[in-house]
N, C-alpha and C. Protein backbone atom coordinates (compact mmCIF):
# COMPACT_ATOMS: atom_id res chain seq x y z
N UNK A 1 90.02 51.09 155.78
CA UNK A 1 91.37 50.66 156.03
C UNK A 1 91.40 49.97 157.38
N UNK A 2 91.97 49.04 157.37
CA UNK A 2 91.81 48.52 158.76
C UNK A 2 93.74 48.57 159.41
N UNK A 3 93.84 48.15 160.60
CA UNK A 3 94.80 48.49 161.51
C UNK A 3 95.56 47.20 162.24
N UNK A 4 96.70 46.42 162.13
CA UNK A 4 97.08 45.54 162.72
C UNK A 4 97.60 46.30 164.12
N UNK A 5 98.09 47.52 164.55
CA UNK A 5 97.86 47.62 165.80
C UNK A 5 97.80 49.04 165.73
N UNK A 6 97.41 49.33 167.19
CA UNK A 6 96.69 51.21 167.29
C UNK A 6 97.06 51.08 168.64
N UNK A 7 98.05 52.36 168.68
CA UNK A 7 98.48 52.72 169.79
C UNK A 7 98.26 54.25 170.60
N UNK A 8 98.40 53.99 171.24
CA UNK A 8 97.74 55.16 172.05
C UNK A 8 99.14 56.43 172.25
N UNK A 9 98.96 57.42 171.95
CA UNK A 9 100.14 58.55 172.93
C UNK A 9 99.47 59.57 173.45
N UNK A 10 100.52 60.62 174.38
CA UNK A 10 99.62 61.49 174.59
C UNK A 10 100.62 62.41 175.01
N UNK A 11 100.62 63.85 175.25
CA UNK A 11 101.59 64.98 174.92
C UNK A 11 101.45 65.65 176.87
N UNK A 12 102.27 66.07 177.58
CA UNK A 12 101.45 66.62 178.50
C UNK A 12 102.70 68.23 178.66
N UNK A 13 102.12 69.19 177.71
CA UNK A 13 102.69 70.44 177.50
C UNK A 13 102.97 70.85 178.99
N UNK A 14 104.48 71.63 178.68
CA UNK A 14 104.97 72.11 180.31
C UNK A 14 105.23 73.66 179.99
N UNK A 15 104.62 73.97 178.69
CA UNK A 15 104.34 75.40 178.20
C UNK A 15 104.14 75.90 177.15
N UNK A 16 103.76 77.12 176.96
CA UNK A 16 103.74 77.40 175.46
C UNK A 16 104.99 76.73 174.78
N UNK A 17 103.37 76.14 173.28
CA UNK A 17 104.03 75.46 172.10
C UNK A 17 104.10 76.26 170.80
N UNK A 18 105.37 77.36 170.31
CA UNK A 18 104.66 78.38 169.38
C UNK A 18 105.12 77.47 168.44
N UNK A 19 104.63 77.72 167.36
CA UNK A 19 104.30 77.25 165.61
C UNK A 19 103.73 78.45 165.18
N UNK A 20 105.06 78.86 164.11
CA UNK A 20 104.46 79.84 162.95
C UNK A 20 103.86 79.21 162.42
N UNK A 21 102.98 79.61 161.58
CA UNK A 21 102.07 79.32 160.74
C UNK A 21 101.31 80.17 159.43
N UNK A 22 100.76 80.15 158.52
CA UNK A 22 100.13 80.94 157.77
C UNK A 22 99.31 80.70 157.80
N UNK A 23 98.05 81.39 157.64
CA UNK A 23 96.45 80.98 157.87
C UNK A 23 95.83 82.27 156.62
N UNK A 24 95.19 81.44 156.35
CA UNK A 24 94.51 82.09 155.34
C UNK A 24 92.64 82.20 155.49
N UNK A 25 91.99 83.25 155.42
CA UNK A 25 90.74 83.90 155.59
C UNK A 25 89.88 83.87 154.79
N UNK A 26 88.88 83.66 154.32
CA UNK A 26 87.70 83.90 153.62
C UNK A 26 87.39 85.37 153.28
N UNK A 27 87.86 85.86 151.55
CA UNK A 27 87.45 87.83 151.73
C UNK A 27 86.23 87.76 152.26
N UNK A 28 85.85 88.75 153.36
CA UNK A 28 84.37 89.22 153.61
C UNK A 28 83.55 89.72 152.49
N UNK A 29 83.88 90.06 151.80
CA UNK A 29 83.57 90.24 150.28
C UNK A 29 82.11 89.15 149.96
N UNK A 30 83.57 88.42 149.94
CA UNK A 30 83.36 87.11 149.12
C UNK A 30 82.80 85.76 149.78
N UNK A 31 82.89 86.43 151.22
CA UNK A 31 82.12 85.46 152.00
C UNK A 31 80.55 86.22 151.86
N UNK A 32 80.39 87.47 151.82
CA UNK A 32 79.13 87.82 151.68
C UNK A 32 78.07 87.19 150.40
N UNK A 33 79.18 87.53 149.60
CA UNK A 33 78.40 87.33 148.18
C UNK A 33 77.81 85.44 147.94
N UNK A 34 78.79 84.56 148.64
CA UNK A 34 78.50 83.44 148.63
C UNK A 34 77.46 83.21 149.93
N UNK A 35 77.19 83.85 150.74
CA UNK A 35 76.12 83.66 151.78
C UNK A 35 74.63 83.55 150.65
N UNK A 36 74.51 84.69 150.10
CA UNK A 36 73.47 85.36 149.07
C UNK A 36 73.42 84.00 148.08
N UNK A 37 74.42 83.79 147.58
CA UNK A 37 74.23 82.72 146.60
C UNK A 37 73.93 80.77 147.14
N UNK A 38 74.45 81.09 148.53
CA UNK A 38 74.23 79.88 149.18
C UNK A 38 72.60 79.69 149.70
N UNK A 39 72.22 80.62 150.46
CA UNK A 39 70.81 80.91 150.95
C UNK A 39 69.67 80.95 149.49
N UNK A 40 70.15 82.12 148.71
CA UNK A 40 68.89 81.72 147.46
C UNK A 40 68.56 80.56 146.89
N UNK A 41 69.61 79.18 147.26
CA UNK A 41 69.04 78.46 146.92
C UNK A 41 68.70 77.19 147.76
N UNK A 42 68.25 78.45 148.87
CA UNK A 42 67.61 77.32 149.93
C UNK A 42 66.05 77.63 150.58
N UNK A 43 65.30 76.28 151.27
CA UNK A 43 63.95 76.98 151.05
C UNK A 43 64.26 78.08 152.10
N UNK A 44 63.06 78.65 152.55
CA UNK A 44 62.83 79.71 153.43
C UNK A 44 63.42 79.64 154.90
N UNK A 45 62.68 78.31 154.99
CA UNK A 45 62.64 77.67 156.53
C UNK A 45 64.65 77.35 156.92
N UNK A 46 64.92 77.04 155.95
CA UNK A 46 66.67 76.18 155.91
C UNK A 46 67.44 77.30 155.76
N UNK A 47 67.03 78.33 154.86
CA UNK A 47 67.95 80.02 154.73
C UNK A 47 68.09 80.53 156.37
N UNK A 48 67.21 80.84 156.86
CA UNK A 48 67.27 81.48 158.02
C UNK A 48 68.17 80.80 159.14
N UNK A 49 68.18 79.09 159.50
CA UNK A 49 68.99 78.94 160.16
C UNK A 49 70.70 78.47 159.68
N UNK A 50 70.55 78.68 158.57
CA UNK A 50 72.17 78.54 158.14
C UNK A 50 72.90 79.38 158.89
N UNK A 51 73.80 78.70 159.51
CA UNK A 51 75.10 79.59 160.12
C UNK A 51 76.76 79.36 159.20
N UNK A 52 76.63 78.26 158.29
CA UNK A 52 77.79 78.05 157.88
C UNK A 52 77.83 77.52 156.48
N UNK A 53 78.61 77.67 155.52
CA UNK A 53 78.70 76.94 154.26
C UNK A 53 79.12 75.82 154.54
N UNK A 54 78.78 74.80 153.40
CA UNK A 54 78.56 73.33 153.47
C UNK A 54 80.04 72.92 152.53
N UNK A 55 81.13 73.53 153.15
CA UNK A 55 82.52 73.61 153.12
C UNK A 55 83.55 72.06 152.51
N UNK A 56 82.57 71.11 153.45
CA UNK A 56 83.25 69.90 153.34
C UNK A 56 84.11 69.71 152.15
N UNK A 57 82.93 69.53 151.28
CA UNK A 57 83.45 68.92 149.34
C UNK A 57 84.63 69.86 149.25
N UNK A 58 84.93 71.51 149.28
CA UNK A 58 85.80 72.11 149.34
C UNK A 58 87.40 71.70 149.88
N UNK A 59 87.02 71.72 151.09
CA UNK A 59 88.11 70.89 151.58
C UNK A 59 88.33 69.30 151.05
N UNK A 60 87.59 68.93 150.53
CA UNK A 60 88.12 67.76 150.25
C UNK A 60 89.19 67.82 148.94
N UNK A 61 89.04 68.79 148.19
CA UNK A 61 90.21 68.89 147.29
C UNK A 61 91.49 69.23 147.44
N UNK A 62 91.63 69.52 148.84
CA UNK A 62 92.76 70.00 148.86
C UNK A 62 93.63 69.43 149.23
N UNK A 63 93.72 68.19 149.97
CA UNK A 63 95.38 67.24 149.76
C UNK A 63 94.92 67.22 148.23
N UNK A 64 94.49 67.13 147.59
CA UNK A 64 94.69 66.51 146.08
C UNK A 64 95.32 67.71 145.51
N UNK A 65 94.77 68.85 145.71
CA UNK A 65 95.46 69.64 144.75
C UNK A 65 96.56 70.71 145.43
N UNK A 66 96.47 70.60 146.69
CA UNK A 66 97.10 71.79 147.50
C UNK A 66 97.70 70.76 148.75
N UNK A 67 98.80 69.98 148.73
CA UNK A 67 99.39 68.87 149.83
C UNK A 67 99.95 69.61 151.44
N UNK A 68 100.66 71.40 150.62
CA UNK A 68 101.04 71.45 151.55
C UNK A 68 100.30 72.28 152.25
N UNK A 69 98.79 72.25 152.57
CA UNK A 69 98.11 72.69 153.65
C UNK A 69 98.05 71.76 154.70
N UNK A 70 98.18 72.38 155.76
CA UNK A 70 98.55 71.51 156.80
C UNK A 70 96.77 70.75 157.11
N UNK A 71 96.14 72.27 157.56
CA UNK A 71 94.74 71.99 157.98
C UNK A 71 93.79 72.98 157.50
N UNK A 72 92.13 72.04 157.12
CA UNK A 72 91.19 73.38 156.99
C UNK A 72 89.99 73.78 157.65
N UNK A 73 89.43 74.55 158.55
CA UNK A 73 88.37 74.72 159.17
C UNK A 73 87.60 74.14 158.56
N UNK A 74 87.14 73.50 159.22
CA UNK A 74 85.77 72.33 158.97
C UNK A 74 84.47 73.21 159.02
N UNK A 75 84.33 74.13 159.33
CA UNK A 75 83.15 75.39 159.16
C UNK A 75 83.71 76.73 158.56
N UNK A 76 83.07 76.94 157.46
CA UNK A 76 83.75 78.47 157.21
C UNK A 76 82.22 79.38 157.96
N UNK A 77 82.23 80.39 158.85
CA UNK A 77 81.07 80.61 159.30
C UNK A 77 80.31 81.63 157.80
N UNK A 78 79.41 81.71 158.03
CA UNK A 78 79.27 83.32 157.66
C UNK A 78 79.18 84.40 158.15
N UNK A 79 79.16 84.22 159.10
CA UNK A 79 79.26 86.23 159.76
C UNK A 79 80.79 85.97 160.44
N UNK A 80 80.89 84.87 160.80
CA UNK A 80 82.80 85.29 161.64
C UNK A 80 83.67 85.43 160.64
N UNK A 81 84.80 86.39 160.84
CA UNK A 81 86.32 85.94 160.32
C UNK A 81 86.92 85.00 160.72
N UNK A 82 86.67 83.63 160.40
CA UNK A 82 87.82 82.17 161.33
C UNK A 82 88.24 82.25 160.11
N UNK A 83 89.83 81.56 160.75
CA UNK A 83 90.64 81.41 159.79
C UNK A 83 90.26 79.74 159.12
N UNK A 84 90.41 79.73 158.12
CA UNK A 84 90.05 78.74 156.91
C UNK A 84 91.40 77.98 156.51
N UNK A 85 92.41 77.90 156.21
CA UNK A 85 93.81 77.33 155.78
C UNK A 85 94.91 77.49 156.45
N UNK A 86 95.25 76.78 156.90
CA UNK A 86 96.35 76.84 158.09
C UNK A 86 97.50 76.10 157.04
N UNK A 87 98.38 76.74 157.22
CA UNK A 87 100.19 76.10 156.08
C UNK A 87 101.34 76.46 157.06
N UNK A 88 102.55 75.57 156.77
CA UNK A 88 103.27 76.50 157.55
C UNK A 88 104.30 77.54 156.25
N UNK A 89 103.07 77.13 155.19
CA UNK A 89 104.24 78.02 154.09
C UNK A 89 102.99 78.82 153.12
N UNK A 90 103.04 79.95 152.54
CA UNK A 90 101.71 80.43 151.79
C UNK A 90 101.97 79.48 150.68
N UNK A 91 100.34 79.40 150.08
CA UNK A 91 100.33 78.45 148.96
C UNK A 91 99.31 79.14 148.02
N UNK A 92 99.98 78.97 146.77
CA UNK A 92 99.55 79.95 146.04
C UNK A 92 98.03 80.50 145.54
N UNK A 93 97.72 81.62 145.86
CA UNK A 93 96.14 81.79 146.10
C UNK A 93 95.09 81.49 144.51
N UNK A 94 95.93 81.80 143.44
CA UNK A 94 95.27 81.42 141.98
C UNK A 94 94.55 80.02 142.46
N UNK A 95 95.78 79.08 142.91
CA UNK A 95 95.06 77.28 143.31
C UNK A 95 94.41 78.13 143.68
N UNK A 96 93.91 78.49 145.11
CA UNK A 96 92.66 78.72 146.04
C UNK A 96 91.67 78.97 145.32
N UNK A 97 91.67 80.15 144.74
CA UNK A 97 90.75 81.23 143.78
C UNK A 97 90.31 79.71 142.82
N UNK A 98 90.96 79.24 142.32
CA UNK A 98 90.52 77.91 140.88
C UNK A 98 89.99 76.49 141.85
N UNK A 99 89.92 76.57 143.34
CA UNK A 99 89.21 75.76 143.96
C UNK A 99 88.12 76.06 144.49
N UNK A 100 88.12 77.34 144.86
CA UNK A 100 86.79 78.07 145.54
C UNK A 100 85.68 77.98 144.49
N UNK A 101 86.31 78.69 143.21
CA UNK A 101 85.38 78.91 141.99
C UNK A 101 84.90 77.28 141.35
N UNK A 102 85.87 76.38 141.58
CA UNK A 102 84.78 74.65 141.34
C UNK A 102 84.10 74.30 142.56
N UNK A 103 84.23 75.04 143.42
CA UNK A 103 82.90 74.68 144.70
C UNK A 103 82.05 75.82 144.37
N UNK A 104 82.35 76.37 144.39
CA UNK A 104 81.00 77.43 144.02
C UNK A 104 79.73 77.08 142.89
N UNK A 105 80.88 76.38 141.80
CA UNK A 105 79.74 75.96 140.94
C UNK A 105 78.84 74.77 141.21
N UNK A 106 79.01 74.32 142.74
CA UNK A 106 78.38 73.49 142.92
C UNK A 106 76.84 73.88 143.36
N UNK A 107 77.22 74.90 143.73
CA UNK A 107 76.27 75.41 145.36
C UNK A 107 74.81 76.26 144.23
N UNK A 108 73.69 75.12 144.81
CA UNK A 108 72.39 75.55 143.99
C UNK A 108 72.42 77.47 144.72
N UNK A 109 71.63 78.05 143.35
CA UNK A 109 71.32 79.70 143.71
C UNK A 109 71.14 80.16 142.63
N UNK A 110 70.70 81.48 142.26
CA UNK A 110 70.33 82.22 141.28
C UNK A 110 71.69 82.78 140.26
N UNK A 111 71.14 82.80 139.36
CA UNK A 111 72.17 83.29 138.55
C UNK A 111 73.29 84.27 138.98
N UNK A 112 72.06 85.81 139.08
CA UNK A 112 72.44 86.80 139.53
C UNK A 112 73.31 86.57 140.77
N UNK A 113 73.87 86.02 141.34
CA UNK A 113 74.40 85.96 142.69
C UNK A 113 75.71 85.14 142.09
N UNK A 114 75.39 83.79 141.70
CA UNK A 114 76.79 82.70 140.87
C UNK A 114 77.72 84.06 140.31
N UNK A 115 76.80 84.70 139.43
CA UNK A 115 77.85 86.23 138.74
C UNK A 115 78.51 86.73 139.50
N UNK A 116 78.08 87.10 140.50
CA UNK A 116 78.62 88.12 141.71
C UNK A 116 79.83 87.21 142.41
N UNK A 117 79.67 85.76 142.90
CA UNK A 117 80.53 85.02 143.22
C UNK A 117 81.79 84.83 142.38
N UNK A 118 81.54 84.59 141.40
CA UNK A 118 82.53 84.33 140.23
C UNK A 118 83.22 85.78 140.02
N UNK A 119 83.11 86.81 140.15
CA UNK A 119 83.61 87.93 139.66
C UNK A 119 84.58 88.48 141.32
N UNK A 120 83.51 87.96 142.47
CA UNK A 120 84.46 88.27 143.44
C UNK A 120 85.83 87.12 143.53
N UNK A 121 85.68 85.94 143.44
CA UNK A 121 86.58 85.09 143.37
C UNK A 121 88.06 85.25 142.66
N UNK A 122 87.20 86.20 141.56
CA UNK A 122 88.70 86.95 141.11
C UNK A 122 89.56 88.04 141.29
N UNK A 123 88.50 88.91 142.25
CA UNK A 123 88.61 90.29 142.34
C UNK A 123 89.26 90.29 143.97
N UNK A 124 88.21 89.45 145.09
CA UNK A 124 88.64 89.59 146.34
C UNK A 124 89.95 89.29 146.78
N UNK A 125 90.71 90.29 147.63
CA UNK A 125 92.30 90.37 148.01
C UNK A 125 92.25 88.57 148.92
N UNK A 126 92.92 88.08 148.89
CA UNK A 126 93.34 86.93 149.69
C UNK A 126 94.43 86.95 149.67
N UNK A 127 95.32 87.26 151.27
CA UNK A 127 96.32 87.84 151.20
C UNK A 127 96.39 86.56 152.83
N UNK A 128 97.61 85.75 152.78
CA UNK A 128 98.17 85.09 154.01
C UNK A 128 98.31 85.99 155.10
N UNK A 129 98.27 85.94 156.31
CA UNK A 129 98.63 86.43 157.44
C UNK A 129 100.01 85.15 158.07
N UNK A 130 100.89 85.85 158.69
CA UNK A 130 101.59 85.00 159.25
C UNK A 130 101.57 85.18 160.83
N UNK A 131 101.10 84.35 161.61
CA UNK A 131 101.02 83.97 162.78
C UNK A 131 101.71 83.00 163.27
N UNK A 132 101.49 83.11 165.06
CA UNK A 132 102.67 81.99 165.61
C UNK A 132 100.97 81.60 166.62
N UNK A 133 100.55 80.37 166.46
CA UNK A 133 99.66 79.78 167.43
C UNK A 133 100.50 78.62 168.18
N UNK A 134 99.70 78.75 169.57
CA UNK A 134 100.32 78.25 170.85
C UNK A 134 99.46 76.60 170.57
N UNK A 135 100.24 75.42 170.64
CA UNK A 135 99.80 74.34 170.12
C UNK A 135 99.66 73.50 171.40
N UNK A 136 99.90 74.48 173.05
CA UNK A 136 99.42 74.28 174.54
C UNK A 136 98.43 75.00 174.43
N UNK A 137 97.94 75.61 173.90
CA UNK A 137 96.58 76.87 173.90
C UNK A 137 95.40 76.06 174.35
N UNK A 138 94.70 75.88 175.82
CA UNK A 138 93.65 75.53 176.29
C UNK A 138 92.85 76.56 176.99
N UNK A 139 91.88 76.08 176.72
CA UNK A 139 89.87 76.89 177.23
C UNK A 139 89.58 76.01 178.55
N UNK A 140 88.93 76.77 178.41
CA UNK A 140 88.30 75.94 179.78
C UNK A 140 86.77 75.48 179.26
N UNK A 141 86.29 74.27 179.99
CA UNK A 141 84.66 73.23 179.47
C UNK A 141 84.45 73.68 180.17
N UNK A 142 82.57 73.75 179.70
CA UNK A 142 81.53 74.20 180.90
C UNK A 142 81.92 73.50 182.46
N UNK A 143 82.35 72.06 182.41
CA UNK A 143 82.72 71.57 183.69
C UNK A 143 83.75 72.08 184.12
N UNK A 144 84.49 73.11 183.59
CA UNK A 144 85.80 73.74 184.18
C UNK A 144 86.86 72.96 184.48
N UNK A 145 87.21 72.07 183.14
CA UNK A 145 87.99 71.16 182.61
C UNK A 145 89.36 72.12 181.55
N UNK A 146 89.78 72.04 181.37
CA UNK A 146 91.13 72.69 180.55
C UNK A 146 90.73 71.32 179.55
N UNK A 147 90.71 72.06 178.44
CA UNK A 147 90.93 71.48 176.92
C UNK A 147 91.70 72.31 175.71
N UNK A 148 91.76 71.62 175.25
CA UNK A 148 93.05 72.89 173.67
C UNK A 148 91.85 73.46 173.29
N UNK A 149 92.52 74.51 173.12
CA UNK A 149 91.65 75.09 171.53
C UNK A 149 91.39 74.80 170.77
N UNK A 150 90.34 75.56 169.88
CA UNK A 150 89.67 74.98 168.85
C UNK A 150 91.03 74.70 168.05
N UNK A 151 91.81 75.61 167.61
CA UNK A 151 93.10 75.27 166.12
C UNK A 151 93.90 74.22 166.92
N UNK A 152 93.72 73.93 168.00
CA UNK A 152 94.95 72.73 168.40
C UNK A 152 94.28 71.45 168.06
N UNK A 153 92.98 70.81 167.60
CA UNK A 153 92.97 69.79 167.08
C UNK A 153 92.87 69.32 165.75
N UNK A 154 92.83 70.16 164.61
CA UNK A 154 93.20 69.50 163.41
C UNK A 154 95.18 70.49 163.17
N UNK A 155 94.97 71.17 164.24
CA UNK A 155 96.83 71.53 163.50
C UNK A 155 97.78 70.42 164.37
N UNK A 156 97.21 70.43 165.31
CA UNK A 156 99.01 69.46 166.08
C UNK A 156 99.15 67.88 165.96
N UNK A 157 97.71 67.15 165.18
CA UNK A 157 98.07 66.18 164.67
C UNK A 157 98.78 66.19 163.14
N UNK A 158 98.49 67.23 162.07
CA UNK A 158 98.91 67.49 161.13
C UNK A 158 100.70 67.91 161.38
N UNK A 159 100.63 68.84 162.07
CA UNK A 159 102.10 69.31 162.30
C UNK A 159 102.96 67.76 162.81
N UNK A 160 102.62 66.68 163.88
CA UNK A 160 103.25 66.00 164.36
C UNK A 160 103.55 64.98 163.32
N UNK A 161 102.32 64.93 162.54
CA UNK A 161 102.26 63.79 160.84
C UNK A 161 103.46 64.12 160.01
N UNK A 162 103.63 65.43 159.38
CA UNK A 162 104.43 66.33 158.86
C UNK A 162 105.85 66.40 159.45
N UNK A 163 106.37 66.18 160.69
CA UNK A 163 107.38 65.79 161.84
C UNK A 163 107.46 64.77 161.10
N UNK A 164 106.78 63.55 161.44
CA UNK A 164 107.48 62.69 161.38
C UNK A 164 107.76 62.65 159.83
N UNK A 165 107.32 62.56 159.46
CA UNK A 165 107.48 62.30 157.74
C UNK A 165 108.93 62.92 157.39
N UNK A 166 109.13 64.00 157.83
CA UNK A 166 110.52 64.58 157.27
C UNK A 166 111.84 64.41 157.95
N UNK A 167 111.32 64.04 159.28
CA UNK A 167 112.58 63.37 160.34
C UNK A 167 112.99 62.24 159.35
N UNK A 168 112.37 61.37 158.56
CA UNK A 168 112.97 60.43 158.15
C UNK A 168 112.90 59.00 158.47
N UNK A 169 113.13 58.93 160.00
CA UNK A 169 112.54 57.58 159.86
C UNK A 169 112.72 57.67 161.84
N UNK A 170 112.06 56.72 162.34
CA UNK A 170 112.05 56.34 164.04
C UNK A 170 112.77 55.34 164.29
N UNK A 171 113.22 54.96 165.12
CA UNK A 171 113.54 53.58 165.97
C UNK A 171 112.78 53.22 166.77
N UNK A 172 112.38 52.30 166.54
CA UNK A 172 111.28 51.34 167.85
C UNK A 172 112.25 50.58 169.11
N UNK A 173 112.07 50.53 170.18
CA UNK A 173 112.45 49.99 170.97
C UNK A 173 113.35 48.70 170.77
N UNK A 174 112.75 48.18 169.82
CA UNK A 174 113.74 46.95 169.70
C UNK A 174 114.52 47.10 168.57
N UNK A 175 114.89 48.57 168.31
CA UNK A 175 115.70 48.63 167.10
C UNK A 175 115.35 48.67 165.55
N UNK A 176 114.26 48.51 165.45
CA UNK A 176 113.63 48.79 164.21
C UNK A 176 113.13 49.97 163.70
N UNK A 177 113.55 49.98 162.05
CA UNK A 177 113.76 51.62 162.13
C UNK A 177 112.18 51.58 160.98
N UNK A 178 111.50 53.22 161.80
CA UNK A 178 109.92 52.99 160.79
C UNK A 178 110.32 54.15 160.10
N UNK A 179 109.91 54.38 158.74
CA UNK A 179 109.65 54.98 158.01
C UNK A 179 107.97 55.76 157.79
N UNK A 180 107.74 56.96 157.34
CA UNK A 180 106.29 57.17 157.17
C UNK A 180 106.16 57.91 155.97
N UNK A 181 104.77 57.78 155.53
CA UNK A 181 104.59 58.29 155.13
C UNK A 181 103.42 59.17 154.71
N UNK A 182 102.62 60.59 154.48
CA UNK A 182 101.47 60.87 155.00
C UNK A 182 100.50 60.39 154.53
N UNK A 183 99.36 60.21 154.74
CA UNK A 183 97.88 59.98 153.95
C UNK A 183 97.58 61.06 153.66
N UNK A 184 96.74 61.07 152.90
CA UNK A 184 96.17 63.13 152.69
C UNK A 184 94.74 62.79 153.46
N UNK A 185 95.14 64.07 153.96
CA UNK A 185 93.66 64.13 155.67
C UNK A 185 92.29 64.52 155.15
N UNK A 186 91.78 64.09 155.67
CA UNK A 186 90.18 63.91 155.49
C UNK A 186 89.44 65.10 156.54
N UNK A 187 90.16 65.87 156.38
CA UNK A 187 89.47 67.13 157.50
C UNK A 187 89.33 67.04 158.85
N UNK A 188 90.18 65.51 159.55
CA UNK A 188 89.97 65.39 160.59
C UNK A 188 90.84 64.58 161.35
N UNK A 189 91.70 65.10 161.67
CA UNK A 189 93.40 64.70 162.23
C UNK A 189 94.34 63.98 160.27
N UNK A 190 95.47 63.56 161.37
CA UNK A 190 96.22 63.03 160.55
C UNK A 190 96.53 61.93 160.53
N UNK A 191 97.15 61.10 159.25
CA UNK A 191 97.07 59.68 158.83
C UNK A 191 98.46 59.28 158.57
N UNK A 192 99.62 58.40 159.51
CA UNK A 192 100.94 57.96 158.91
C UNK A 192 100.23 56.81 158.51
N UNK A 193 101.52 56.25 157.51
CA UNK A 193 101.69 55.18 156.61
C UNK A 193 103.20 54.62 156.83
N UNK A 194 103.14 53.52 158.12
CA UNK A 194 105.18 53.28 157.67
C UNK A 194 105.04 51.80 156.66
């Protein structure tokens, strides 16, 4: 896609930014059982340093089939609990469960394990949490720089996309009124369309 113009903004928080939110988790369950089924079908040398499922394709279904997720961790780990689906509304977990289970059937591994996946997919609780994350929430860089947090860069371009879209429409300086509308995100900020 190309761009007749690209403009620059930039936010400079004068305090906490709360946003409820719903975020949704990976069952440990079910993150176990897919570790087992992810690793068996990898060689020896590639099993051992896996730290994360190869998530992408996953997320990629989901503006298509699930719009109103805002954002999705671009790593599901395997040994951490990070949160995986960020909404600001729960969305119904059957979708989830009937998206997890067509990525799963992707992922080379032994039978015995696909079974175990498929049976937890139906069985493991996936239950929303509702949280309020701070969308000023900064860390500090090894150079002892202040930067956001990890959830402040795929949620506060999504949330600001989502803003505008339902505000309706902007005025530009010289009176012109923009309209938007969203792109579905590619796992990595957000996309208007006026």
């Amino acid at each position: 896609m190309s761009y007749n113009a690209i403009e620059l903004a930039a936010y400079q928080p004068t305090g906490a930014i709360l946003q409820p939110v719903h975020i949704l988790r990976l069952p440990g369950e079910l993150r176990a059982a897919l570790e087992k089924l992810y690793r068996s079908g990898l060689s020896a040398r590639f099993a051992e340093s896996t730290r994360t499922f190869p998530i992408k394709s996953l997320n990629a279904l989901l503006p298509l089939a699930a719009p109103d997720v805002l954002s999705a961790g671009s790593r599901v780990s395997i040994k951490d609990d990070v949160p995986w689906l960020y909404s600001l509304h729960q969305v119904d977990t059957e979708l989830v469960r009937d998206l997890i289970n067509i990525w799963s059937l992707g992922l080379k591994g032994d039978d015995e394990h696909r079974a175990t996946v498929a049976r937890l997919i139906d069985r493991a609780p996936m239950d929303w949490e509702r949280m309020s994350l701070d969308l000023a929430e900064t860390t500090s860089s090894p150079g002892g720089m202040a930067k956001p947090a990890d959830h402040v860069y795929p949620l506060l371009p999504a949330l600001l996309a989502r803003q505008l879209r339902l505000e309706g429409h902007l005025t530009t300086g010289n009176g012109d009124r923009l309209f938007f509308m969203e792109s579905p995100w590619r796992g990595h900020g957000a996309e208007l369309v006026s």
